[in-house]
Protein backbone atom coordinates (compact mmCIF):
# COMPACT_ATOMS: atom_id res chain seq x y z
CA UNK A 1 25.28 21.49 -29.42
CA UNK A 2 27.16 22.94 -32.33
CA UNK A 3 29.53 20.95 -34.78
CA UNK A 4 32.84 23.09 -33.53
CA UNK A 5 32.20 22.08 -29.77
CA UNK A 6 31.52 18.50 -30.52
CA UNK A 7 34.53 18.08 -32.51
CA UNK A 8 36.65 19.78 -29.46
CA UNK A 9 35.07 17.80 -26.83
CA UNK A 10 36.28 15.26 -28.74
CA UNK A 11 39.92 16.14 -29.45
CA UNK A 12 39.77 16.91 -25.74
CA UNK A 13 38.63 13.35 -24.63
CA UNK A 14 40.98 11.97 -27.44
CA UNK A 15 43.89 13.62 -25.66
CA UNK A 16 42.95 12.67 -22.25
CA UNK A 17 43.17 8.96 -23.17
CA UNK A 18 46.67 9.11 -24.62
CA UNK A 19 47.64 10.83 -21.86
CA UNK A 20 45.72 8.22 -19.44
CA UNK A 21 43.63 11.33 -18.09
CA UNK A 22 39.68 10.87 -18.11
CA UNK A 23 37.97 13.85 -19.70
CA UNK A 24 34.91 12.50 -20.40
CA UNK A 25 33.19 13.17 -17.20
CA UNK A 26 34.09 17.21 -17.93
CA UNK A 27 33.27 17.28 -21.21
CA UNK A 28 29.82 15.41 -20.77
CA UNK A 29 29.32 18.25 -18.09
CA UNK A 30 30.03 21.13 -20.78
CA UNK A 31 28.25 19.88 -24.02
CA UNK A 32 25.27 19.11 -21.19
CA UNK A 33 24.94 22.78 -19.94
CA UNK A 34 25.52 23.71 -23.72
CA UNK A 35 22.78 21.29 -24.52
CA UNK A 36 20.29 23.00 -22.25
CA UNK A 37 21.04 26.46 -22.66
CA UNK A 38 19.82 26.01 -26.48
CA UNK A 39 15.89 27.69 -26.50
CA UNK A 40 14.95 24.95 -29.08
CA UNK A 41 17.45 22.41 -30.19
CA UNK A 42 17.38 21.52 -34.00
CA UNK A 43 17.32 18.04 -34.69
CA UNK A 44 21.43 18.26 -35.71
CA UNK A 45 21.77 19.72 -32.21
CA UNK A 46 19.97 16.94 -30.57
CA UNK A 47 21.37 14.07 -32.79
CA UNK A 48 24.90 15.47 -32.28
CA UNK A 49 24.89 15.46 -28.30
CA UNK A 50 23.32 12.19 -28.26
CA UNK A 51 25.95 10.18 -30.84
CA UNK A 52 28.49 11.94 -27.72
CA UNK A 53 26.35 11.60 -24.66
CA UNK A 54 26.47 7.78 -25.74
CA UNK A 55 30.17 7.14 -25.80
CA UNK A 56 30.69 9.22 -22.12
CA UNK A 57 27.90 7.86 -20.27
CA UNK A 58 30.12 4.54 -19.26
CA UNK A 59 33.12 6.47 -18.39
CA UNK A 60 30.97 9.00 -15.87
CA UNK A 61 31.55 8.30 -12.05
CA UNK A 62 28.26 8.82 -9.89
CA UNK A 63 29.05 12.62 -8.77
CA UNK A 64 29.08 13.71 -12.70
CA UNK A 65 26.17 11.67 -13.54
CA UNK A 66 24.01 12.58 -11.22
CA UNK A 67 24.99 16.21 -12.27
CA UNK A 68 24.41 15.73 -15.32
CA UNK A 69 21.09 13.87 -14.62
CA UNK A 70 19.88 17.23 -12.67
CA UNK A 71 20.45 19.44 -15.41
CA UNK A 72 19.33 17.46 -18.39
CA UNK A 73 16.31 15.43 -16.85
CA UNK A 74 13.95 18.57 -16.82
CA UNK A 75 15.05 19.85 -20.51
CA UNK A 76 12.22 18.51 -22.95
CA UNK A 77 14.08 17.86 -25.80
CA UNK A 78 16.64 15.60 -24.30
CA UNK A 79 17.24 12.45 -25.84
CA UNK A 80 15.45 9.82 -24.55
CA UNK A 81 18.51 6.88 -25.24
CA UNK A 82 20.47 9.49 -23.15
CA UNK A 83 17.93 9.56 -20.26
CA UNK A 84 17.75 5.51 -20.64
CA UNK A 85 21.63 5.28 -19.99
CA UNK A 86 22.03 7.56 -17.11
CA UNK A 87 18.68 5.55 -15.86
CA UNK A 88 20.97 2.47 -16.18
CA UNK A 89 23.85 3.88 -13.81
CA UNK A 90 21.84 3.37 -10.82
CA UNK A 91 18.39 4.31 -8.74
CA UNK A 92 19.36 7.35 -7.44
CA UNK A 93 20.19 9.13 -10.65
CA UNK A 94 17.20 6.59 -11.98
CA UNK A 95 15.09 8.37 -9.28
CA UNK A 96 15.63 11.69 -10.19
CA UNK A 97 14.94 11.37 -13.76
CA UNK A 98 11.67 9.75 -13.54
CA UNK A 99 10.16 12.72 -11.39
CA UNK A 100 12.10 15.19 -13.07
CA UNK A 101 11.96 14.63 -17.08
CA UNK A 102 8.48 15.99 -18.80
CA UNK A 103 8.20 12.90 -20.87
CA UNK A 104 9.63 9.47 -21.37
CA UNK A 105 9.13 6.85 -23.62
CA UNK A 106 6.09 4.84 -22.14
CA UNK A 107 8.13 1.56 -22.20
CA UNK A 108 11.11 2.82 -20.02
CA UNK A 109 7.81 3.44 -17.55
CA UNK A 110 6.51 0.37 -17.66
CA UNK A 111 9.86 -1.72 -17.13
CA UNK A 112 11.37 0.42 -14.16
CA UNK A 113 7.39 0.58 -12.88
CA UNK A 114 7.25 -3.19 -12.94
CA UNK A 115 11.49 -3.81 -12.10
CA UNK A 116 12.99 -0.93 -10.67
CA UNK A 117 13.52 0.09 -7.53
CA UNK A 118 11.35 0.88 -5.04
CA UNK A 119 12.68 4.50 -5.27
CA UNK A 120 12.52 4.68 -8.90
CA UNK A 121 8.47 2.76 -9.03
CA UNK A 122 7.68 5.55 -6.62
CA UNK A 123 8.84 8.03 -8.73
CA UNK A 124 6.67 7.05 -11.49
CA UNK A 125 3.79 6.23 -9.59
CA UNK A 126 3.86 10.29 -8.65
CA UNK A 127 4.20 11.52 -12.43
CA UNK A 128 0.62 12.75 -13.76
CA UNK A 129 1.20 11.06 -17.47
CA UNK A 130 1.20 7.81 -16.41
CA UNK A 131 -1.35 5.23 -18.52
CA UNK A 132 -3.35 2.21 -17.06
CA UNK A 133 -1.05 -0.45 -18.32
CA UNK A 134 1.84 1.32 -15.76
CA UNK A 135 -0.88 1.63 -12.89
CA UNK A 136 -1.66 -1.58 -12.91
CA UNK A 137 2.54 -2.91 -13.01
CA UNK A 138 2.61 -0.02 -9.61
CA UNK A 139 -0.27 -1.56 -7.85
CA UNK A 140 1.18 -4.81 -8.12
CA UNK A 141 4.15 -3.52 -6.53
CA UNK A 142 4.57 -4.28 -2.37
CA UNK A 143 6.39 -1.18 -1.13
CA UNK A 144 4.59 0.59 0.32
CA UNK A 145 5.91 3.89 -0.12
CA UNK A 146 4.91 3.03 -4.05
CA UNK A 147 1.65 2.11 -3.41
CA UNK A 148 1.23 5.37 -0.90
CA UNK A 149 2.52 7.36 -4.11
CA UNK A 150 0.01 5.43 -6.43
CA UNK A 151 -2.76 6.13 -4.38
CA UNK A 152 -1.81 9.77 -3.56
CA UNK A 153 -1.94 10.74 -7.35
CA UNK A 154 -5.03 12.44 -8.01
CA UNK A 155 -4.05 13.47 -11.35
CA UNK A 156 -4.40 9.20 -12.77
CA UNK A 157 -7.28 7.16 -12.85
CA UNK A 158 -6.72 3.87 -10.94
CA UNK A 159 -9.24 1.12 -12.83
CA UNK A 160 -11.21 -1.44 -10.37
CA UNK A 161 -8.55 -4.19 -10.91
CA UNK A 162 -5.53 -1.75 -9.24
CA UNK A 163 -8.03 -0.65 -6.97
CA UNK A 164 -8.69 -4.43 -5.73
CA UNK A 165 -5.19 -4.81 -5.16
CA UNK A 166 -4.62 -1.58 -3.04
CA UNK A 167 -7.72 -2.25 -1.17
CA UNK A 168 -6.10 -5.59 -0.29
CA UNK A 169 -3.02 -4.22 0.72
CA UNK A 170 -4.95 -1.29 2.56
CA UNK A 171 -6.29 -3.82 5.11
CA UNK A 172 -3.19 -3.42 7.12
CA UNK A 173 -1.94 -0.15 5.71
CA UNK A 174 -3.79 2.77 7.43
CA UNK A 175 -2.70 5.20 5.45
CA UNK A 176 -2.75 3.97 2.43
CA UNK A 177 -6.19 3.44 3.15
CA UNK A 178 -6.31 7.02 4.25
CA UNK A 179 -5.46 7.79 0.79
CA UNK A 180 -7.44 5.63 -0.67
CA UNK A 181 -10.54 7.22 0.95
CA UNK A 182 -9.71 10.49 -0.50
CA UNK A 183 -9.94 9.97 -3.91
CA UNK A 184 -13.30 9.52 -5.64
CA UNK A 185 -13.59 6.25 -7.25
CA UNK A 186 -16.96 4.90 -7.36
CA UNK A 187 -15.69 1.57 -7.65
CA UNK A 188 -13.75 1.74 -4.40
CA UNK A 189 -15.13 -1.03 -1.71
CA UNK A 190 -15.00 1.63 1.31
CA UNK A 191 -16.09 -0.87 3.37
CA UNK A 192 -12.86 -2.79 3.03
CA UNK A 193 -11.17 0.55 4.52
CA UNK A 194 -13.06 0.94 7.64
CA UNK A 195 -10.16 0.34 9.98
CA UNK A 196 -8.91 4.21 7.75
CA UNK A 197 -12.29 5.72 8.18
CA UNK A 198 -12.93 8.61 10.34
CA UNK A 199 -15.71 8.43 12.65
CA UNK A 200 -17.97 10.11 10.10
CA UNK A 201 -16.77 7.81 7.31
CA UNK A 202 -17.24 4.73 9.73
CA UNK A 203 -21.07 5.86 10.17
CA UNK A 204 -21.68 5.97 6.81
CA UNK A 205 -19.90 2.75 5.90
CA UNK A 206 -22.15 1.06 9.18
CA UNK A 207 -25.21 2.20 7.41
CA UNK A 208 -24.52 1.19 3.89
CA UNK A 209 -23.74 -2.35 5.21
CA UNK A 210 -26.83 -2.17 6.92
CA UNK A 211 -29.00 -1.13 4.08
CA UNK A 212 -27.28 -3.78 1.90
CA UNK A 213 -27.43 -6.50 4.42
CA UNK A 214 -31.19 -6.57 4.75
CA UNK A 215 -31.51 -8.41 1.40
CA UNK A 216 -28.01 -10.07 1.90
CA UNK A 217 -27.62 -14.46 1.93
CA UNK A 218 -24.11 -14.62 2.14
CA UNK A 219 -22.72 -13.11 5.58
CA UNK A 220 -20.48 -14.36 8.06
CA UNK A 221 -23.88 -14.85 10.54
CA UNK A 222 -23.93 -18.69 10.91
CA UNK A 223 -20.31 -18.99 11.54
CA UNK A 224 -20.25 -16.36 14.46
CA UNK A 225 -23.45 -17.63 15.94
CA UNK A 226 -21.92 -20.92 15.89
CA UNK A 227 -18.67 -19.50 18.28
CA UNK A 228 -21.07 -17.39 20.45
CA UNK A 229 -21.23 -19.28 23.70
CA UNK A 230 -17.21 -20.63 23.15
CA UNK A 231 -16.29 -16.55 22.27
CA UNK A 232 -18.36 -14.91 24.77
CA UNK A 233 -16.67 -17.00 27.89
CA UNK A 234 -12.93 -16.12 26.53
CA UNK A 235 -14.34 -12.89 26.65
CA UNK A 236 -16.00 -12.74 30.22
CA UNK A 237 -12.57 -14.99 31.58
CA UNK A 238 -10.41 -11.57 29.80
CA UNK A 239 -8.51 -14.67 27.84
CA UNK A 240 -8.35 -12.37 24.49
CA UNK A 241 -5.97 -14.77 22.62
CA UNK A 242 -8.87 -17.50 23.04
CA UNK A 243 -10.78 -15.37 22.47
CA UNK A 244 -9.55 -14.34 18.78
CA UNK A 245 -8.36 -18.24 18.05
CA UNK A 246 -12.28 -19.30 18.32
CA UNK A 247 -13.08 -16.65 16.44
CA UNK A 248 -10.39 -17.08 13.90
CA UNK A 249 -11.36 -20.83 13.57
CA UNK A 250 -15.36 -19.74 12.83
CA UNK A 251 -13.76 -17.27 9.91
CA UNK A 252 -11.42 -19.61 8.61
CA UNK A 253 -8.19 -17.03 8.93
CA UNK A 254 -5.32 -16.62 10.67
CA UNK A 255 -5.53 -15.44 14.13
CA UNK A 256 -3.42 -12.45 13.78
CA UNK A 257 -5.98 -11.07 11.30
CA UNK A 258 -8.54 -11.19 13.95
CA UNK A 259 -6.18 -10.37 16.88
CA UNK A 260 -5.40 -6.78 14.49
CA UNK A 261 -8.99 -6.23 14.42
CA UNK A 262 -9.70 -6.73 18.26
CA UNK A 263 -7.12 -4.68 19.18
CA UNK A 264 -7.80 -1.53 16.80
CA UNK A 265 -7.73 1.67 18.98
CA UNK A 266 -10.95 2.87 18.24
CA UNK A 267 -13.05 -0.45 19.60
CA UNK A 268 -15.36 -0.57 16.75
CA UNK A 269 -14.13 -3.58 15.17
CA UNK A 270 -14.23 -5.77 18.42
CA UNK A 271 -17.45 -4.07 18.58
CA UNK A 272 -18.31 -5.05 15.59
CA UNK A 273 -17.58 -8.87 16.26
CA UNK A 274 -19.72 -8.60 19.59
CA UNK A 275 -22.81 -7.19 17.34
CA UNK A 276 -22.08 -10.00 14.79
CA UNK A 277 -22.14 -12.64 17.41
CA UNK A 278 -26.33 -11.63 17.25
CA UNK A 279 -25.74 -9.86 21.06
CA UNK A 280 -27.34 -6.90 21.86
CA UNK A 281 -25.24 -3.85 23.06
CA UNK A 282 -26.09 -3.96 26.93
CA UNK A 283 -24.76 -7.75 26.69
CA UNK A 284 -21.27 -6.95 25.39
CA UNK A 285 -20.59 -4.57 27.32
CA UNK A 286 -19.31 -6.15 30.50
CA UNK A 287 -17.31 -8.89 28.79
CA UNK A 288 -15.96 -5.88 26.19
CA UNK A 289 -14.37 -4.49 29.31
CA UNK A 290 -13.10 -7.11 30.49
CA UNK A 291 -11.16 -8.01 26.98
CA UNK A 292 -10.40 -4.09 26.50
CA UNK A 293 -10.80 -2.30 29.91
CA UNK A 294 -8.97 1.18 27.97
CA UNK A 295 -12.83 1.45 25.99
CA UNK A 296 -14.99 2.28 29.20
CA UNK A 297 -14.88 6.24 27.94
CA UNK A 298 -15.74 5.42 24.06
CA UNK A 299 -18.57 2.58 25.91
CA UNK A 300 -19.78 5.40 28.12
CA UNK A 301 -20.53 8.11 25.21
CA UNK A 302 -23.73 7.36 23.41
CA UNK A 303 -22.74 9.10 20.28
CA UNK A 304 -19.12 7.09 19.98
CA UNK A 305 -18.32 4.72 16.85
CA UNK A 306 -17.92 1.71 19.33
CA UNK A 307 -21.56 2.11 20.48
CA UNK A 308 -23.35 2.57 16.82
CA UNK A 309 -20.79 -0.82 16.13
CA UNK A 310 -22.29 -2.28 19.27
CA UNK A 311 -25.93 -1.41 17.98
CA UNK A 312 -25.41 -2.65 14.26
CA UNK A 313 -27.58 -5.26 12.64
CA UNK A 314 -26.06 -8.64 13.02
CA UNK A 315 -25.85 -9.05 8.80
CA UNK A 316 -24.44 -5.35 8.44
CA UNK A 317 -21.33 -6.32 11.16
CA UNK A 318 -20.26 -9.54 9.11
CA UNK A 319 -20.45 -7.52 6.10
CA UNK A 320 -18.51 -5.17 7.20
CA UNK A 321 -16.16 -7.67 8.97
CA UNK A 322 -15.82 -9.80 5.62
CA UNK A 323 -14.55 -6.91 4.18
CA UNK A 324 -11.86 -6.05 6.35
CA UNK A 325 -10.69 -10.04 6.60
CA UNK A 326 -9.24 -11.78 3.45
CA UNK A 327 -11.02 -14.89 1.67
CA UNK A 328 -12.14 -17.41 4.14
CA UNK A 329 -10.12 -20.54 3.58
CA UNK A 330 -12.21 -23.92 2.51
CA UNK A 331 -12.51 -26.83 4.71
CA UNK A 332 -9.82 -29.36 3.91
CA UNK A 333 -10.01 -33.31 4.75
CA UNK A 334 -9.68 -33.82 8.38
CA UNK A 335 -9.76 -29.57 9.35
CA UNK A 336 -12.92 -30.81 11.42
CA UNK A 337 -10.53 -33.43 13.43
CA UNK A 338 -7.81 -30.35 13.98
CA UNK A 339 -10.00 -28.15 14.63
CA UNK A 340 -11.54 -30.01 17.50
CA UNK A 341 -8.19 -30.86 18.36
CA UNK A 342 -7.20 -26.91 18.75
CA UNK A 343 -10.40 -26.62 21.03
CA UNK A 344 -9.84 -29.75 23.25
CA UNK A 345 -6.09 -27.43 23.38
CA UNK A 346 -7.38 -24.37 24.34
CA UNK A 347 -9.68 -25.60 26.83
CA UNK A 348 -6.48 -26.98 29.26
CA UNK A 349 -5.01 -23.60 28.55
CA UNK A 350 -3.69 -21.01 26.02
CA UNK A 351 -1.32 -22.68 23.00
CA UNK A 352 1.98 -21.99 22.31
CA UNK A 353 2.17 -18.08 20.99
CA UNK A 354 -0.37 -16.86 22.92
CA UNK A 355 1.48 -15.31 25.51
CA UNK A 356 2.07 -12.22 23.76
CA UNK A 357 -1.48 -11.39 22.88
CA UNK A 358 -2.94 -12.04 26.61
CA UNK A 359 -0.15 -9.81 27.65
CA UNK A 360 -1.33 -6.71 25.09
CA UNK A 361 -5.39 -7.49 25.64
CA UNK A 362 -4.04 -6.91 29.64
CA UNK A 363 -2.38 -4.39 28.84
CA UNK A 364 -5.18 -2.35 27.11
């Protein structure tokens, strides 16, 4: 942007105000597609559309922003202050920028990473210059559309702390599990993504929590052995919301994280609970049935997921199970009390809520 134009758009502007007209939106639009028809701005040029970009940007209505935004985002030597205020105007605009401009200043990342909005974090979390300090503000984010983005992004490393926190929020996000699967981090818990697996992933995942198991202490083992005989007669009676609150009280977590798990459409994680309950595959399968009666073709192959799940070591099914359930809560003062309480409950009959989940266990 030359001296002569500036100092016209700016007798032009001046005029529209005495006159009570608004020219600024018109003249930000020409000294922006003068801007970016320049090969390679001097640092006059630059310094002289930015002292003007500065005093239009507040009198711009959304339309002539955003227009603006589209042709100046993508130009490399735009001004960053001038990208910063038409960030300001609002998340669309916002949005566009942070795909579209080459580089930004790596605070501007971090703060609309960490505060912006979920359209704008999603932006950023697709952009391949993005450092660890702005991965870790995405995967802290809940959207999931950022954390889909974040994940998708082959181009950035994700260190094991982000990766904790997507693998958390993976346990009841399929496909961001999906994409987490994809990418080749060693320090990704795969295990933790089984309910994303395919069937050959889910093999491999069976095994390695079967190799690892063998030499394994801490495992969910005592805790399902302990619900066996209570679990396995929900199961033969078809009651599957008993069946998921016993096993939710052995686990120490909420019954809806075991209900999601027993009613997965592949079968292998009920499976999976059937082989960690120390029974061998010809014993589940009749009271498998009756809990899921839409597995009897995945039961009948011998080469399906459900049946290797059936066939797993005891150890290698908690270990895979502990990784798709969150921490186990600790016993508080008295939980024994309410806990034989909620059994004395469910033995006269099915507590308050359950309705729902007999109905879809039916169902299936």
């Amino acid at each position: 942007m030359d001296e002569t134009l500036r100092k016209r758009l700016k007798a032009l502007t001046a005029a529209g105000r005495a006159q009570s007209l608004d020219f600024e939106g018109v003249a930000a639009r020409v000294a922006t597609d003068r801007f970016v028809s320049i090969d390679a701005p001097d640092a006059a040029s630059c310094a002289r559309y930015e002292e003007f970009m500065l005093g239009a940007l507040s009198h711009l209505d959304a339309p002539t922003a955003l227009r603006v935004a589209e042709r100046l985002a993508p130009c490399g030597a735009a001004p960053a202050s001038v990208l910063s205020g038409l960030i300001a105007l609002g998340p669309g605009i916002a949005t566009f920028i942070l795909a579209a401009a080459p580089a930004l200043p790596a605070r501007l990342l971090l703060d609309r990473a960490a505060t912006g909005a979920a359209c704008e974090a999603a932006a950023i979390a697709a952009r391949q210059d993005i450092d660890r300090t702005v991965v870790g503000a995405l995967a802290r984010r809940l959207e999931a559309d950022v954390l889909r983005a974040l994940a998708g992004n082959s181009a950035v490393a994700i260190d094991r702390g982000a990766l904790i926190a997507l693998t958390q929020r993976a346990r009841v996000d399929v496909e961001l599990g999906r994409l987490l699967l994809a990418r080749d981090e060693a320090a990704l818990d795969r295990s933790a993504l089984f309910l994303s697996a395919d069937a050959a992933a889910r093999r491999r995942i069976l095994l390695d929590a079967a190799r690892r198991a063998m030499s394994a202490d801490d495992n969910l083992v005592g805790a399902f052995d302990a619900a066996r005989l209570d679990a396995l007669a929900a199961a033969e009676a078809g009651d599957g919301a008993r069946f998921c609150s016993i096993l939710a009280r052995a686990l120490r977590v909420g019954r809806a994280t075991v209900e999601r798990l027993a009613l997965d459409e592949s079968g292998e994680p009920i499976g999976l609970f059937f082989a960690a309950m120390g029974l061998a595959a010809t014993e589940s399968e009749r009271p498998l049935l009756t809990l899921r009666r839409d597995l009897a073709a995945a039961l009948a192959d011998p080469m399906s997921g459900l049946r290797l799940a059936l066939q797993a070591p005891p150890k290698a099914a908690c270990a895979v199970i502990a990784s798709l359930i969150p921490a186990r809560q600790q016993a508080a003062a008295g939980e024994f009390a309410r806990a034989t309480a909620a059994r004395t409950q469910d033995g006269k009959g099915a507590a308050h809520g359950e309705t729902a989940t007999i109905r879809t266990f039916n169902r299936a």
